[in-house]
Protein backbone atom coordinates (compact mmCIF):
# COMPACT_ATOMS: atom_id res chain seq x y z
CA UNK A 1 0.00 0.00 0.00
CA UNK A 2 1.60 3.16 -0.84
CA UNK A 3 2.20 6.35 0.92
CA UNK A 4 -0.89 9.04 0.87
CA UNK A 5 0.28 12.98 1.25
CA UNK A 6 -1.71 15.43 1.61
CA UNK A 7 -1.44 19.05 0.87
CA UNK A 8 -2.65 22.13 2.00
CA UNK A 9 -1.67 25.22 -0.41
CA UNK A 10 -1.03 28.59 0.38
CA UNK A 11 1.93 28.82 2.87
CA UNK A 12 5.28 29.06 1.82
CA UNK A 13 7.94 27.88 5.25
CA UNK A 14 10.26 31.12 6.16
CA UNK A 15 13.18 30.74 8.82
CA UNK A 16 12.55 32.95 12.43
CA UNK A 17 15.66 34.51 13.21
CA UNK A 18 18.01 31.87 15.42
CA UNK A 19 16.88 28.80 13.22
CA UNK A 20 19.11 28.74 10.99
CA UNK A 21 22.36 27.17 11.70
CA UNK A 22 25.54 29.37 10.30
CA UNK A 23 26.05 26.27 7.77
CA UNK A 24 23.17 26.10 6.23
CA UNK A 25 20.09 28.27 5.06
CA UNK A 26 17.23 25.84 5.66
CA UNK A 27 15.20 26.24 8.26
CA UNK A 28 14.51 23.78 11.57
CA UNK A 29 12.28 21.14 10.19
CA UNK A 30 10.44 18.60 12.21
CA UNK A 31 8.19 15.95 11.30
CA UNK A 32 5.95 15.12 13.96
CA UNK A 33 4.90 11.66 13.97
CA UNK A 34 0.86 10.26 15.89
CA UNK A 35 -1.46 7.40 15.58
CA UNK A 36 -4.56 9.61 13.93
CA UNK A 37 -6.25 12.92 14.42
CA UNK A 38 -8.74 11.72 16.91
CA UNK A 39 -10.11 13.87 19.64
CA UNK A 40 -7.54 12.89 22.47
CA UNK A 41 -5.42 15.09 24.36
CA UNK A 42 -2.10 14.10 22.93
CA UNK A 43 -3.58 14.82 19.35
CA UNK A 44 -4.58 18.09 20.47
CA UNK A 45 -1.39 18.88 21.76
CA UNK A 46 0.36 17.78 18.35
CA UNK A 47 -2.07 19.99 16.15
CA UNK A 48 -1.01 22.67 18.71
CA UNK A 49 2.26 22.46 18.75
CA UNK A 50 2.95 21.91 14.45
CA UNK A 51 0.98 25.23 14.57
CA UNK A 52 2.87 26.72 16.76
CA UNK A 53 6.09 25.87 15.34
CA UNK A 54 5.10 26.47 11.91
CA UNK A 55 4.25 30.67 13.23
CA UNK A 56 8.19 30.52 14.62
CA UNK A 57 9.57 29.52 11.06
CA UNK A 58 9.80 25.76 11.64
CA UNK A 59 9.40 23.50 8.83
CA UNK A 60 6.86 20.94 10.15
CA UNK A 61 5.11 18.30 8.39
CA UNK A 62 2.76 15.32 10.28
CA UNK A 63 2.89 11.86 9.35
CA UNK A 64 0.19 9.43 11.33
CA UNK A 65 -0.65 5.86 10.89
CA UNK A 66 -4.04 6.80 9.75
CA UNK A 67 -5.96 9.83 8.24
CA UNK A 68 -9.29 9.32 10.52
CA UNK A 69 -10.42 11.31 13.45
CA UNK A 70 -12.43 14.29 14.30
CA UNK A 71 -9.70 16.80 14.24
CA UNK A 72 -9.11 16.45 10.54
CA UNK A 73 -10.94 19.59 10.31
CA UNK A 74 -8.56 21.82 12.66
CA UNK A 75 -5.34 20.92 10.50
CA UNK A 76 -2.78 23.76 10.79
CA UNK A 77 -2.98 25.83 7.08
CA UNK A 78 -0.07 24.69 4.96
CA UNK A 79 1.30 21.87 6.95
CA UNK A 80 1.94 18.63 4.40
CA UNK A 81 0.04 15.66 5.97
CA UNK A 82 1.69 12.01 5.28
CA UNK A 83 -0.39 9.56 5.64
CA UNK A 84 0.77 5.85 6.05
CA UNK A 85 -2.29 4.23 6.06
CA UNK A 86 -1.50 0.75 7.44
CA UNK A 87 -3.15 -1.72 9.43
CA UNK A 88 -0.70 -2.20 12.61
CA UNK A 89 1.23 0.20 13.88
CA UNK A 90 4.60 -2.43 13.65
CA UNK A 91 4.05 -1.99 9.53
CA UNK A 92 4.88 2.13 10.28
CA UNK A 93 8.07 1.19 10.70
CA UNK A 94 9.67 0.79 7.44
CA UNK A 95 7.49 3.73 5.23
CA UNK A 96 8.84 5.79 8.28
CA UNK A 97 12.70 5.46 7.77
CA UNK A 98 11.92 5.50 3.69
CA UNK A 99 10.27 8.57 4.99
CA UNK A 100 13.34 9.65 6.91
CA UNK A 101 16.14 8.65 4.03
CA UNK A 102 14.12 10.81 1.46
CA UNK A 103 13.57 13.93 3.36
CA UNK A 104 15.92 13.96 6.61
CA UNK A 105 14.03 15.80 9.34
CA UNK A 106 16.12 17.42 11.94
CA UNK A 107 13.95 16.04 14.20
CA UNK A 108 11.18 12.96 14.45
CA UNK A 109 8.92 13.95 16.97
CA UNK A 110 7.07 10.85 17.86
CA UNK A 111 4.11 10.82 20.40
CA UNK A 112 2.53 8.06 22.58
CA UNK A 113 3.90 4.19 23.42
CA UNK A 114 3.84 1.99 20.65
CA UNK A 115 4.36 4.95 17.88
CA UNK A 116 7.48 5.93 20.16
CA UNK A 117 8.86 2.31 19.90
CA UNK A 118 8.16 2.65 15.86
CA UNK A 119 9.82 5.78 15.64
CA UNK A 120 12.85 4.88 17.20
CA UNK A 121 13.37 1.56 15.37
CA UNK A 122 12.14 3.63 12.14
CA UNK A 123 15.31 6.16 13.29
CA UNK A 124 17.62 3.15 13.83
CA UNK A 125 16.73 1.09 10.22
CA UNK A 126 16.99 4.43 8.37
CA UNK A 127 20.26 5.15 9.65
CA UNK A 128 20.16 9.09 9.41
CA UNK A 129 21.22 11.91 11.35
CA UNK A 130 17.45 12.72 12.18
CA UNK A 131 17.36 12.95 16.02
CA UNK A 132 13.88 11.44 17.69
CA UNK A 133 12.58 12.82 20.39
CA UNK A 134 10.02 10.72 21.60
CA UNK A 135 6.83 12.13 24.37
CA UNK A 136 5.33 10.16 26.46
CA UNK A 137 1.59 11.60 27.57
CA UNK A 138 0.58 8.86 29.83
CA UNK A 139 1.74 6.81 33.27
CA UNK A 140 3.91 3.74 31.93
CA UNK A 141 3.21 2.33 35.79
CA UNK A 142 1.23 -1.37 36.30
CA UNK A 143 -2.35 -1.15 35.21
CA UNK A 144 -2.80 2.54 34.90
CA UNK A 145 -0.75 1.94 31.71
CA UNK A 146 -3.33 1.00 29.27
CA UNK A 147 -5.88 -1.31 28.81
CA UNK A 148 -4.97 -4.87 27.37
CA UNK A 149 -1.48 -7.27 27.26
CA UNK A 150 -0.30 -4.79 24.59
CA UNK A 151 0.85 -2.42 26.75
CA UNK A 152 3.33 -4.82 29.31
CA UNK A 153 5.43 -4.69 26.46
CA UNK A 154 5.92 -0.95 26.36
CA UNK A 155 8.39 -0.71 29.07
CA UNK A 156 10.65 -3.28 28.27
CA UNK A 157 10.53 -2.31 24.65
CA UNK A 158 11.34 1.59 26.22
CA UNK A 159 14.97 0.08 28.10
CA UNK A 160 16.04 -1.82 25.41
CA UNK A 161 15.57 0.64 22.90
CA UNK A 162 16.53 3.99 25.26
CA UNK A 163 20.58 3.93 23.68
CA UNK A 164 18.87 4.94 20.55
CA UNK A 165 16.61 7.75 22.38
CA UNK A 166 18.12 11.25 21.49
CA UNK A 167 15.40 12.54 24.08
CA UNK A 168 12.69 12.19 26.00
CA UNK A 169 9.86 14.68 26.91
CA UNK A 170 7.45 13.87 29.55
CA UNK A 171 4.08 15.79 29.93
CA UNK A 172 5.03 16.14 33.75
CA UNK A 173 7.02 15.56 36.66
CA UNK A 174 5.66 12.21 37.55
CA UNK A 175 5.82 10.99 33.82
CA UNK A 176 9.50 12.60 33.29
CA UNK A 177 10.35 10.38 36.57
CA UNK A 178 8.97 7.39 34.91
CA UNK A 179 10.95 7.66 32.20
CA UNK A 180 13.97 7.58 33.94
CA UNK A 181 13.05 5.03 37.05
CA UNK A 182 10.95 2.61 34.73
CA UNK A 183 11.96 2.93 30.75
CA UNK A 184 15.76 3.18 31.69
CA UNK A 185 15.95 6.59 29.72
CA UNK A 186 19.39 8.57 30.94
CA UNK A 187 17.70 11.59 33.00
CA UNK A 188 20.07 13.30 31.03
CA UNK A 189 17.77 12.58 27.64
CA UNK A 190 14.39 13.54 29.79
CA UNK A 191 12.69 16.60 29.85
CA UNK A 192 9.65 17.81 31.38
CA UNK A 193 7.62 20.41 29.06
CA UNK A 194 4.44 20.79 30.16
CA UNK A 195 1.44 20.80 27.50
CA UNK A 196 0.34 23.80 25.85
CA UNK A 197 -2.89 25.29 27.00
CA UNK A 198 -3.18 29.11 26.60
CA UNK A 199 -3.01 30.39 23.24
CA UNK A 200 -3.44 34.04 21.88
CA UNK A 201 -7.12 32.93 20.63
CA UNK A 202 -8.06 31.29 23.49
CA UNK A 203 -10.48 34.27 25.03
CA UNK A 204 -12.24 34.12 21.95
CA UNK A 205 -12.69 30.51 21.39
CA UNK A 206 -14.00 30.71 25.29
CA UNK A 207 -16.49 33.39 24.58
CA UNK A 208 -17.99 31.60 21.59
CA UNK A 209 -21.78 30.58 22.12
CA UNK A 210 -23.33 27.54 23.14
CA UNK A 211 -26.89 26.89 23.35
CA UNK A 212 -27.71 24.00 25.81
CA UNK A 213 -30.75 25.23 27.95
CA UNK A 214 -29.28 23.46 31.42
CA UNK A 215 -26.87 27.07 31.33
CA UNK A 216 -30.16 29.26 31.16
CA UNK A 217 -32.94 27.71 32.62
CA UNK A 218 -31.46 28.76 36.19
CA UNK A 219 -33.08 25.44 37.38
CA UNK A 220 -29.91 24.59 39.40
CA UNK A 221 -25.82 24.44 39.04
CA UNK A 222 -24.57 22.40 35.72
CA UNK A 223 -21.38 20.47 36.41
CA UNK A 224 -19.13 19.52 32.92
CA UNK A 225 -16.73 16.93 32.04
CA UNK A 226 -14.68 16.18 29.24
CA UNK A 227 -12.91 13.29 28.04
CA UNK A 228 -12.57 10.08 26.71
CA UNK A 229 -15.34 7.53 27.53
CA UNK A 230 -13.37 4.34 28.44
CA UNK A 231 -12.33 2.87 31.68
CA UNK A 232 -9.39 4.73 32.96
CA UNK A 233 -11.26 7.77 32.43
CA UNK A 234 -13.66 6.29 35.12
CA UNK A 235 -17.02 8.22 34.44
CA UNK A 236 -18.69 5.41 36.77
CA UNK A 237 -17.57 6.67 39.60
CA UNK A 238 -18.63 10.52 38.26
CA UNK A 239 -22.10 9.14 37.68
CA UNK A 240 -22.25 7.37 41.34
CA UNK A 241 -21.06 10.84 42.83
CA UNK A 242 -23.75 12.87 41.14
CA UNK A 243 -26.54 10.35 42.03
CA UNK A 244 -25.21 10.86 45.41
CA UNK A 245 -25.01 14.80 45.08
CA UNK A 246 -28.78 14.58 43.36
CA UNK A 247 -29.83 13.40 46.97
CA UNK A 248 -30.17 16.64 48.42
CA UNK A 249 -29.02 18.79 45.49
CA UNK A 250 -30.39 20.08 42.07
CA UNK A 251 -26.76 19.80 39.85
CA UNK A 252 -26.89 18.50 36.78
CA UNK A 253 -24.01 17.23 34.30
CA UNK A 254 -23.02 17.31 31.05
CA UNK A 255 -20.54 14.24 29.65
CA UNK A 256 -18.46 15.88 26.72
CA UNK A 257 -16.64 13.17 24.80
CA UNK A 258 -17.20 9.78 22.76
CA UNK A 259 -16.10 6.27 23.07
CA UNK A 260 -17.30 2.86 23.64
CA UNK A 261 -18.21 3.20 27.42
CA UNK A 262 -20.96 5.22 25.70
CA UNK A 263 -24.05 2.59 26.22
CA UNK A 264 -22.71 1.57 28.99
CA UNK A 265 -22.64 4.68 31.23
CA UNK A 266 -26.34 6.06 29.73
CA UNK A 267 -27.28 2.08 31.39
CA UNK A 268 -25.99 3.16 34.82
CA UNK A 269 -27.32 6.38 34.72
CA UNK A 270 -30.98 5.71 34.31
CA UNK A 271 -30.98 2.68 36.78
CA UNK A 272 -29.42 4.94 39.36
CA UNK A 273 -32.50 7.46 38.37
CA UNK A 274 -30.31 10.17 37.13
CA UNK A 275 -30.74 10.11 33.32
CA UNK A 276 -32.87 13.10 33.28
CA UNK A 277 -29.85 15.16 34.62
CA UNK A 278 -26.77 14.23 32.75
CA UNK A 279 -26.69 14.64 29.33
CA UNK A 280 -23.97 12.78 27.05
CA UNK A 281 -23.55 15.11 24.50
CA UNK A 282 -20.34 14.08 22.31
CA UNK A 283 -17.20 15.06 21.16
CA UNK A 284 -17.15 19.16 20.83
CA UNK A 285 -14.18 20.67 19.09
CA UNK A 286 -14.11 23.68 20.66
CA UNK A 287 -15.39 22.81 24.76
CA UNK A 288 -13.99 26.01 25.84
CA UNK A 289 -17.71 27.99 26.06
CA UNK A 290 -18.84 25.01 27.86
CA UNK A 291 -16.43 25.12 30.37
CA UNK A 292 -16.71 28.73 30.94
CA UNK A 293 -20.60 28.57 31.56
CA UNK A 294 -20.84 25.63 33.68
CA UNK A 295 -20.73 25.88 37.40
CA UNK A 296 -17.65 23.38 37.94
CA UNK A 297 -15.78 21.10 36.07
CA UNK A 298 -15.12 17.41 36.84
CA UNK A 299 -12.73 15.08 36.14
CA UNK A 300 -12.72 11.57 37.78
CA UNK A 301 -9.60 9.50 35.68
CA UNK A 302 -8.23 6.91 37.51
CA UNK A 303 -4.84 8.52 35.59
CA UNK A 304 -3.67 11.17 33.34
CA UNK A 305 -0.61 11.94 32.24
CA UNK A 306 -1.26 15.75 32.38
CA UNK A 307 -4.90 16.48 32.09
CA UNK A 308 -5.60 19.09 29.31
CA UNK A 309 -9.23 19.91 30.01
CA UNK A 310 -8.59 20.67 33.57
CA UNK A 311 -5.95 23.22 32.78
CA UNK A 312 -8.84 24.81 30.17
CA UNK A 313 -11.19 24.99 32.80
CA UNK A 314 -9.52 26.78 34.96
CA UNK A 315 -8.07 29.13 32.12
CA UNK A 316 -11.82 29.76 31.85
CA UNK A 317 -11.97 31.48 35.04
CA UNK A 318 -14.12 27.77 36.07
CA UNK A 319 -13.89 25.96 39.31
CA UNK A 320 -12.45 22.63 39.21
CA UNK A 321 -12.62 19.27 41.06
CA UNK A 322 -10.30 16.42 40.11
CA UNK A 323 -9.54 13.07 41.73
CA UNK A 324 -6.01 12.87 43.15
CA UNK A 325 -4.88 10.50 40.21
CA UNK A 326 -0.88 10.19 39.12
CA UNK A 327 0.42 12.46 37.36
CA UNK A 328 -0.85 15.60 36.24
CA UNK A 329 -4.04 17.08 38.21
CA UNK A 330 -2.19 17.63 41.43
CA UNK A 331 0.32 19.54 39.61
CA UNK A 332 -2.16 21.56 37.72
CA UNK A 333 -3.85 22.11 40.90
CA UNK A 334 -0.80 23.12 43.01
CA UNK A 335 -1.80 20.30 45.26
CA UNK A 336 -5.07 21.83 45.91
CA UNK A 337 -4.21 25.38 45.91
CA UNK A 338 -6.27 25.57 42.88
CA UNK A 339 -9.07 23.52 43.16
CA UNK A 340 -10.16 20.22 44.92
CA UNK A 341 -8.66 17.25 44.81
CA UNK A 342 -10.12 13.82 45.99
CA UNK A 343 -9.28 10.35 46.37
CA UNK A 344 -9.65 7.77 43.23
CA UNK A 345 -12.99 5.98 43.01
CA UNK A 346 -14.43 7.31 46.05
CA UNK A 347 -18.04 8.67 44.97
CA UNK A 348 -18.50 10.26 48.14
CA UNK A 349 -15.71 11.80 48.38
CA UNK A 350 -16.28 13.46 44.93
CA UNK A 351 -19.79 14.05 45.53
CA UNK A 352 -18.96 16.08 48.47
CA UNK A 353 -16.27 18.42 46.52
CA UNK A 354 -19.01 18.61 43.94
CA UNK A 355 -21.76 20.04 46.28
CA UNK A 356 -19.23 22.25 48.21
CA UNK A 357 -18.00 23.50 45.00
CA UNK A 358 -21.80 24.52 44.13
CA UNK A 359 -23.74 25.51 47.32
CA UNK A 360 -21.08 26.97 49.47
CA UNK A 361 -19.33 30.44 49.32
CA UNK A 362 -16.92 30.33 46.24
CA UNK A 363 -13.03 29.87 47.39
CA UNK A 364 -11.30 29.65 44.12
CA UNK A 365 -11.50 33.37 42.51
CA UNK A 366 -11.61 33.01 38.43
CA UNK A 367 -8.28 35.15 38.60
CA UNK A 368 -6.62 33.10 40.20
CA UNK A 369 -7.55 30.29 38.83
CA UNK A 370 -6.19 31.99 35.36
CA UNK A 371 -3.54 33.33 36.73
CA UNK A 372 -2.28 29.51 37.36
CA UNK A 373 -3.37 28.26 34.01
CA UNK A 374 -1.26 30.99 32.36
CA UNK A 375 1.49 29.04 33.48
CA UNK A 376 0.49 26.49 30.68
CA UNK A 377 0.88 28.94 27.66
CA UNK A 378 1.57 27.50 23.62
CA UNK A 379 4.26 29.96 24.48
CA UNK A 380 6.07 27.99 27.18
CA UNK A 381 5.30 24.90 25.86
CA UNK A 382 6.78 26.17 22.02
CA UNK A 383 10.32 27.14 24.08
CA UNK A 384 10.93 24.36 25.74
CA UNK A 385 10.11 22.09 22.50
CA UNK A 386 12.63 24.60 20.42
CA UNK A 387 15.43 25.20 23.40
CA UNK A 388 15.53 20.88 23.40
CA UNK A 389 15.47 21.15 19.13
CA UNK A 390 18.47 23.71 19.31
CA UNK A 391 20.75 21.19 21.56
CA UNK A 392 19.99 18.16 19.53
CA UNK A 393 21.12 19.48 16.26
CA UNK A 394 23.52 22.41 18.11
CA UNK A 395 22.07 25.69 16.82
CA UNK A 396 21.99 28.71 18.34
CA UNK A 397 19.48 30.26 20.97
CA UNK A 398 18.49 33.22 19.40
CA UNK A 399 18.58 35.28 22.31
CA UNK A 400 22.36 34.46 23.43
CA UNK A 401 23.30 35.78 19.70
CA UNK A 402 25.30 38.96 19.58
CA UNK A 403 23.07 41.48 17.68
């Protein structure tokens, strides 16, 4: 099966000032390498990013195993699309070093478990100077890994191929410690770069409008979630909290996200007599106005590597509650500084946060709520993406040039 590319006209790649090496007149190019363009986080984050790099004078292309997913539609203008449209992710491999012989990147960027392992074996087999970077978005630790045998292979794979790792990023400090304690990666080759959040538009992507009556009927507080439905994402315990919370309270909730927990969850929620007050209502592209009307968001994972949504909400100006999971919420939060945090799979426990959070006097203020997500700006995350691009392939920071 051959190799599908496509292109988007209209931009033409110019070098930023400090991207081009003294040697040569091409800019910084980086081919960042994911599964599809689904709705996940780590997607996101790579859509984000190849935009972001592209504005600084990067050359940046994506290649993914498949051209599927519902952010086809939010594509970066101009950035070349390779698709490799195979069936396993093991048959990447070789397309990606013919990839990498052909064109030699500066940089493979390579995102998530098993398409890290196929990036670095693609970087071995093509035997360029192309440096890969690989980022690793969720736990590697026991059964918060993943779902199924696949996954017990990950770490293993990780320490016998880490001599062949130019670099590791890891979304935060508990996933950057991974890396070096359990995938055998030098700490040397780790990084932590946290993901990026706050971008220039993001105000007015916030402010856009959104019509669901449960923000205007003023019949009680609307609680929101977003992410992923499937196990680790645990929305069975969020449903048993706000059956619990419905008790004596008048919250209801709104489920933002697909996946095949879908039936499932709608099951549990009308036989614990809540149906009428949670409403599953998909995967939204942009969930920023959501978050910004609802009362407080929700997040009950059982992991995340970083937790994107929770770092929107409360860029929002939105209250948020989050189970105390490994690894990112109780940085986000500051270790509760910025919002509640509450044991794993403890209903009552996140029932309780939920009705505090709604019925008593407010005690996170909206600016300081975005005050802390600012700390997650494109901005940040863009610099410490380009300051680990510079070492690999030993350019210069442009702001320790002489003018």
């Amino acid at each position: 099966m051959s190799t599908l590319e496509f292109r988007q006209p209209g931009y033409a790649v110019t070098a930023a000032p400090g991207l081009q090496s003294s040697a040569e007149t091409r800019p910084l190019s980086v081919l960042v390498y994911l599964d599809d363009l689904s709705g996940g986080g780590a997607e996101r984050q790579c859509l984000t990013l190849a935009k972001e790099m592209q504005r600084s004078g990067v050359a940046v292309n994506l290649i993914v195993h498949q051209m599927r997913g519902q952010l086809m539609d939010q594509l970066p203008a101009g950035v070349d699309v390779i698709n490799l449209d195979r069936r396993r992710t093991r048959h990447d491999v070789l397309p990606l070093a013919a990839h990498l012989q052909r064109h030699r990147p500066d940089i493979l960027l390579a995102n998530v478990d098993h398409k890290n392992i196929a990036a670095i074996l693609a970087g071995v087999v093509s035997t360029t100077r192309t440096k890969v970077v690989i980022t690793q978005h969720n736990p590697l630790a026991g059964e918060l890994a993943g779902d199924g045998r696949k996954y017990r292979l990950i770490v293993p794979a990780y320490r016998v191929l880490a001599p062949f790792v130019n670099a590791a990023v890891g979304v935060s400090d508990g996933i950057a410690r991974q890396l070096v304690r359990l995938a055998g990666i030098p700490q040397r080759k780790v990084v932590r770069i946290y993901n990026a959040v706050v971008d220039p538009e993001f105000d007015e992507r916030a402010n856009a409008s959104v019509h669901h009556p449960w923000f205007f009927d003023g019949v009680g507080p609307t609680f929101v979630t977003a992410a992923r439905l499937v196990p680790l994402k645990d929305h069975e315990t969020l449903l048993r909290a706000m059956a619990i919370h419905r008790r004596s309270g008048t919250g209801r909730l709104l489920i933002l996200g697909t996946g095949p927990l879908r039936e499932p969850l709608e099951k549990l929620a009308r036989e614990l007599q809540i149906a009428d007050a949670v409403d599953f209502v998909g995967f939204q592209s942009n969930p920023l106005p959501w978050f910004r009307l609802s009362d407080a968001f929700v997040l009950s994972s059982r992991t995340e590597g970083f937790g994107i949504a929770l770092a929107e909400a409360m860029a929002c100006g939105t209250q948020v509650i989050s189970t105390d999971c490994n690894y990112g919420p109780a940085e986000i939060l500051g270790q509760g500084r910025y919002g509640w945090l509450v044991p794993q799979q403890d209903p009552e426990a996140l029932a309780a946060a939920m009705t505090t959070a709604v019925e008593g006097p407010r005690r996170f203020a909206p600016e300081l709520l975005k005050a802390r997500a600012a700390d997650f700006s494109n901005a940040a995350c863009l610099e410490g993406y380009m300051s680990l691009f510079r070492r690999l392939v030993h350019r210069p920071d442009p702001l320790s040039r002489k003018q």
